[in-house]
Protein backbone atom coordinates (compact mmCIF):
# COMPACT_ATOMS: atom_id res chain seq x y z
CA UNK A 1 0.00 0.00 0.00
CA UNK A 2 1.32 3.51 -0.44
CA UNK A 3 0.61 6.55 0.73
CA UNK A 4 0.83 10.34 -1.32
CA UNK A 5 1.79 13.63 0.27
CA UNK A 6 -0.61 16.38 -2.29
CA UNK A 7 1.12 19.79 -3.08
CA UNK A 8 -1.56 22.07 -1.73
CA UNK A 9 -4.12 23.62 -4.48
CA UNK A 10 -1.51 26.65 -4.41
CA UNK A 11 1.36 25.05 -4.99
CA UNK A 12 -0.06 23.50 -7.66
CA UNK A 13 -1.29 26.78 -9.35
CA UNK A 14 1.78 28.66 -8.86
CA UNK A 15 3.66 25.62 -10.46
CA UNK A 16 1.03 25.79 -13.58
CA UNK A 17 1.58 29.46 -13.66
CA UNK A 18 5.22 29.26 -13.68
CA UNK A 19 5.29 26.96 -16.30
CA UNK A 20 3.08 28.73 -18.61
CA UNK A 21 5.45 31.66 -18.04
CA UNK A 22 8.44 29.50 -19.89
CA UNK A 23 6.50 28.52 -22.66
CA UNK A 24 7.94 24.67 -22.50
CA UNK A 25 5.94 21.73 -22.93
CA UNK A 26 5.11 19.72 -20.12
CA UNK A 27 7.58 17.07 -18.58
CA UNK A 28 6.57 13.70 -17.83
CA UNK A 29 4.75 13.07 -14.39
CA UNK A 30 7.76 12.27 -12.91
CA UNK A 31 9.11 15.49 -13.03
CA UNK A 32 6.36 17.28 -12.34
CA UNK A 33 6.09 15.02 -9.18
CA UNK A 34 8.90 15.94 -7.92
CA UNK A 35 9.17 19.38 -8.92
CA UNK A 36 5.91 20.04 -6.69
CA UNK A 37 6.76 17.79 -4.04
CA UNK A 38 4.39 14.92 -4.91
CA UNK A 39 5.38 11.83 -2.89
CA UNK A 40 4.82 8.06 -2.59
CA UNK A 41 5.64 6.20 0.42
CA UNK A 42 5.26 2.70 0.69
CA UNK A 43 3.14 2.09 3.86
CA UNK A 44 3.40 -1.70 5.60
CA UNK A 45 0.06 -2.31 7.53
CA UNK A 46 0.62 -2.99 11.22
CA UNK A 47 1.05 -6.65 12.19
């Protein structure tokens, strides 16, 4: 199971507006995970 850590509606709005600025295509989900702090942690359920 994993769990995700959401950039905040914000973050996420200044990172879209910041990009538009540049005039670049998007990068691949990767990058634009990391670049707004979008993480996956691999929970293990309690035993």
């Amino acid at each position: 199971m994993t769990k995700s850590n959401h950039p905040t509606k914000e973050q996420v709005r200044d990172w879209i507006k910041h990009r538009h600025a540049g005039h670049h295509p998007l990068p691949d989900i990767k990058q634009i995970r990391r670049e707004l702090g979008w993480e996956f942690h691999k929970v293990t359920p309690n035993r």
